[in-house]
Protein backbone atom coordinates (compact mmCIF):
# COMPACT_ATOMS: atom_id res chain seq x y z
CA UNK A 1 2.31 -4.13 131.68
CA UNK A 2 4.21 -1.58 129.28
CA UNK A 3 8.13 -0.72 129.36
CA UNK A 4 9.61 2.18 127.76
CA UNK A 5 12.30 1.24 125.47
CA UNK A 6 15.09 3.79 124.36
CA UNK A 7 14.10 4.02 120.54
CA UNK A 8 16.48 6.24 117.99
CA UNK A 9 14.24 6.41 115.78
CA UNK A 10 11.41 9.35 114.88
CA UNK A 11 7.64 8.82 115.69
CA UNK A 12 6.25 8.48 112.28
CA UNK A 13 8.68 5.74 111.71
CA UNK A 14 6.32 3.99 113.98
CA UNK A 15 3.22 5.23 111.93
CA UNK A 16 0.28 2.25 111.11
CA UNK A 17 1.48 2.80 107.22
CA UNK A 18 4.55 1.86 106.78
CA UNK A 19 6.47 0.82 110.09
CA UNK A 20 9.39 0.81 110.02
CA UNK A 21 10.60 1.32 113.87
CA UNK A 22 12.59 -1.00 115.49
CA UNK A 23 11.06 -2.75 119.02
CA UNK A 24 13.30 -4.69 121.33
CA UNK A 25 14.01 -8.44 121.28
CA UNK A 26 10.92 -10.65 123.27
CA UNK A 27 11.71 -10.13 127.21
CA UNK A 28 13.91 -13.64 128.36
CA UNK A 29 11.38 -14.15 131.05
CA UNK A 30 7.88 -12.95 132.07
CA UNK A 31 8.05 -9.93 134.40
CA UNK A 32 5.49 -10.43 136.56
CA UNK A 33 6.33 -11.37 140.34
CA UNK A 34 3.72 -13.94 140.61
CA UNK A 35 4.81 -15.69 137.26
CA UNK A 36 8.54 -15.21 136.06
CA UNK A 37 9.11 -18.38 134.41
CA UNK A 38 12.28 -18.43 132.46
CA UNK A 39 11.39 -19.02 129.19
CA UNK A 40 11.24 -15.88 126.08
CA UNK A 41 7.82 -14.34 125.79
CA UNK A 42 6.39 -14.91 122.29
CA UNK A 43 5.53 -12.19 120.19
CA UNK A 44 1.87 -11.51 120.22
CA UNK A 45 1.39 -8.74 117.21
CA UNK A 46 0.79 -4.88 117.65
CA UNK A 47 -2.01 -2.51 118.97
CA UNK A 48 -2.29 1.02 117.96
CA UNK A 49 -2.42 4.14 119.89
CA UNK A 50 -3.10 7.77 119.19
CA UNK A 51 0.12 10.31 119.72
CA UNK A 52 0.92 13.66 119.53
CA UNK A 53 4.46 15.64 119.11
CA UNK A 54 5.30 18.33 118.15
CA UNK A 55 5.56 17.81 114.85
CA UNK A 56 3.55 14.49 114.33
CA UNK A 57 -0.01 13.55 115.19
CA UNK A 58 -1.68 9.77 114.38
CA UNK A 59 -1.26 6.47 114.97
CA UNK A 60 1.29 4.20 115.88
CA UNK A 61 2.08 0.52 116.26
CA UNK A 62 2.98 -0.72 119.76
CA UNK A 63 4.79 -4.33 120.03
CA UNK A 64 3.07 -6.80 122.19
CA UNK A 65 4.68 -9.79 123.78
CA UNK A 66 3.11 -12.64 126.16
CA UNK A 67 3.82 -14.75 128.54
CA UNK A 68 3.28 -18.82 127.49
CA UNK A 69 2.54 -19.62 131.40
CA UNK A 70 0.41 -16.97 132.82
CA UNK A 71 -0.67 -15.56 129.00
CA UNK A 72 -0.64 -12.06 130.04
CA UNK A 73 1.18 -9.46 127.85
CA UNK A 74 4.26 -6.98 127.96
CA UNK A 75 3.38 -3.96 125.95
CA UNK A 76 7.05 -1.86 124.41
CA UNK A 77 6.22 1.68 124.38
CA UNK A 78 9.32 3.77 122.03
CA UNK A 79 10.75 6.00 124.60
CA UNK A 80 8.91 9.37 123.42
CA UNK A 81 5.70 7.82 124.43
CA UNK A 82 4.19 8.21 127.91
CA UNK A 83 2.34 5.81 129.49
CA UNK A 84 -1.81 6.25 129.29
CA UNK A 85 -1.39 10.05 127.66
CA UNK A 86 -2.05 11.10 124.21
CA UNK A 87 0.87 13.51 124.13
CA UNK A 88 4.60 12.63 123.74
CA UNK A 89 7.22 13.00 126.44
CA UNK A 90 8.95 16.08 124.69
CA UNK A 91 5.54 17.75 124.27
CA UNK A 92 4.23 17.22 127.56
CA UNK A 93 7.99 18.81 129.03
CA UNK A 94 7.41 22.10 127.05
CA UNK A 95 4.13 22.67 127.61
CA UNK A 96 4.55 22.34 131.55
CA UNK A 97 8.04 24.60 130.62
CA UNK A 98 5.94 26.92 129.32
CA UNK A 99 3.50 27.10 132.03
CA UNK A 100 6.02 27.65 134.25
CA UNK A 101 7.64 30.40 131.98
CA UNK A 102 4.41 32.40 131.46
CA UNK A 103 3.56 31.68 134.84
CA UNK A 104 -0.03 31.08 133.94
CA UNK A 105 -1.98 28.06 132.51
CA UNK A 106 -4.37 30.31 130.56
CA UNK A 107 -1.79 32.16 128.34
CA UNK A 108 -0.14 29.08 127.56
CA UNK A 109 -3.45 27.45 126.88
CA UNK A 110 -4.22 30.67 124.28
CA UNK A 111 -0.83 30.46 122.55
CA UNK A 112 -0.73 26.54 122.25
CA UNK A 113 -4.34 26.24 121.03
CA UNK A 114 -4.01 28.08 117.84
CA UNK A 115 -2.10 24.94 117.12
CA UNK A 116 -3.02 22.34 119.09
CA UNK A 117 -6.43 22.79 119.68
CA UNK A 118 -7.47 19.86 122.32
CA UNK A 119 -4.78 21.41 124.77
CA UNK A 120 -7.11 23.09 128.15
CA UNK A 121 -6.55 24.23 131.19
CA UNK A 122 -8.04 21.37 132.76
CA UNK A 123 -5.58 19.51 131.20
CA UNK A 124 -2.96 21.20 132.02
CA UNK A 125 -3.48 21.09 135.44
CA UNK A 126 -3.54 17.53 135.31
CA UNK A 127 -0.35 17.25 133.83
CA UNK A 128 0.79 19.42 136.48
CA UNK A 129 -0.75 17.96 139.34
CA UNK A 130 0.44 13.91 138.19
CA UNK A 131 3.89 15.84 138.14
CA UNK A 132 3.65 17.68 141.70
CA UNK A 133 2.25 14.24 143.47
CA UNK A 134 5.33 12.13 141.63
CA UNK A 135 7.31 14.64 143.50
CA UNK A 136 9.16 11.95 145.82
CA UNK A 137 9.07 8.82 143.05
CA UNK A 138 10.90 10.94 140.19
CA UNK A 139 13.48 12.41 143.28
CA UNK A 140 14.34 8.73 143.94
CA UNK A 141 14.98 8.13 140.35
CA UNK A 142 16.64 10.79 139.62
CA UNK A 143 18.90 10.00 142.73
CA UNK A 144 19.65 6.36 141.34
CA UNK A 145 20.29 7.47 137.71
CA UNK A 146 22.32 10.62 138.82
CA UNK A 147 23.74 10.25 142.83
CA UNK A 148 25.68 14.07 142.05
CA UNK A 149 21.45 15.50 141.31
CA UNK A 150 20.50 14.92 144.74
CA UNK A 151 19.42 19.21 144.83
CA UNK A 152 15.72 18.62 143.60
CA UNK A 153 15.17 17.26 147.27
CA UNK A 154 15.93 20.73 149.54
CA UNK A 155 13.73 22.68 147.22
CA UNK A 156 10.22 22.87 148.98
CA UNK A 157 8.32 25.20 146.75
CA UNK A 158 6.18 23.09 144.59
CA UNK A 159 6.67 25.99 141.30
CA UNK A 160 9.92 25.78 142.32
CA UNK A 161 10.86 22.24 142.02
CA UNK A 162 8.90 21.42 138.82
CA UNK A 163 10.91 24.96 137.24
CA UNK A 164 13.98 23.29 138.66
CA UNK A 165 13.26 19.30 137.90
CA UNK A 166 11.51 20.49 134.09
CA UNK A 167 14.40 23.25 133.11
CA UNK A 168 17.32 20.75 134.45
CA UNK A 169 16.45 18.30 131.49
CA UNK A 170 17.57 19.21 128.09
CA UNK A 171 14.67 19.10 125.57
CA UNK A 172 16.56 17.18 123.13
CA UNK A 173 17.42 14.51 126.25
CA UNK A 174 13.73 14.23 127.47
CA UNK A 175 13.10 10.56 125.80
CA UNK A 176 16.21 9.33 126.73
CA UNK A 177 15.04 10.16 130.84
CA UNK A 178 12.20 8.96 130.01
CA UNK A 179 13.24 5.54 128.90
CA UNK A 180 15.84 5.18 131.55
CA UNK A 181 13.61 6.43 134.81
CA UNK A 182 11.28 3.57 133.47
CA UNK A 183 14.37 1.23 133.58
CA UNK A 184 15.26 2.08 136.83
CA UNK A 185 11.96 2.90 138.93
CA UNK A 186 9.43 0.74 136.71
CA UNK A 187 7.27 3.29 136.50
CA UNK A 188 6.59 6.72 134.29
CA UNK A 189 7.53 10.01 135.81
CA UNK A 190 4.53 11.37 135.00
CA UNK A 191 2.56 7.83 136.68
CA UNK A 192 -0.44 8.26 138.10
CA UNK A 193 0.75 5.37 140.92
CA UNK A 194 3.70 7.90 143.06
CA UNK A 195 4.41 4.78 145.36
CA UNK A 196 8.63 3.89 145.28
CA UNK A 197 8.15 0.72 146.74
């Protein structure tokens, strides 16, 4: 299980060499349904992962905590991180902005690659597609973190919405969504389970 915590802090501050990023305290009980004994999960050391931003690419060290009952583990993801993807929240947002801007995935793919050279169209698309089926699980949390947003849900173009749901974020506010639609659905918008329930 991973959460997504808010973190103020940058993503090389969470580089291998040299943490220095600050994860939350242990959870006060294990999460899981089937377990949820009330007693602190224990801290159960680090595991790295590959990321990506805009301006940082490497690894980083990803707090692990677990249960003393069932002895399964709660992973804290910093809140620019997204859940099983190489890229970072921010980075993922302006890519798909950009897609949508240039309206096509193979100039974006041309500009971004002289940079960024793992980024395809096939990837793309992916991004896009995870995005397009979340469709009704990020327009429930966006409805519980923000009742006034309810809009999203009359649009019925799919270019449409994701223009609308991508450009109505601020790019500077983009891990701070992140970390609180994780808070209050459970799950990443960009999750490749779309259930609510």
């Amino acid at each position: 299980m991973q959460y997504i915590f808010l973190s103020k802090h940058k993503p090389e501050d969470y580089a291998e060499e040299g943490c220095v990023g600050e994860y939350p305290e242990a959870p006060k009980k294990c999460p899981y349904k089937d377990c949820g004994i009330n007693l602190e999960m224990r801290k159960h050391g680090y595991y790295s992962r590959f990321l990506i931003t805009l301006m940082f690419s490497g690894r980083i060290k990803i707090r692990r905590y677990r249960c003393s009952k069932c002895k399964r583990t709660v992973s804290m993801l910093p809140s620019f991180c997204l859940a099983g993807i190489t890229y970072s929240v921010e980075f993922v947002a302006m890519l798909l902005l950009q897609v949508i801007g240039l309206g096509s995935i193979r100039k974006t793919v041309k500009r971004w690659r002289k940079r960024f050279g793992s980024i395809s169209r096939r990837l793309i698309n992916k991004y896009l597609t995870r995005l397009r089926n979340n469709r009704r699980l990020i327009q429930y949390g966006i409805n519980q973190l923000s009742p006034d947003n309810i809009r999203l849900g009359g649009i019925s173009v799919d270019a449409e919405w994701t223009k609308s749901f991508l450009g109505g974020i601020r790019p500077t506010l983009w891990a701070e969504f992140n970390a609180d639609f994780h808070k209050t659905t459970g799950k990443s918008f960009m999750s490749l389970q779309n259930s609510i329930a």
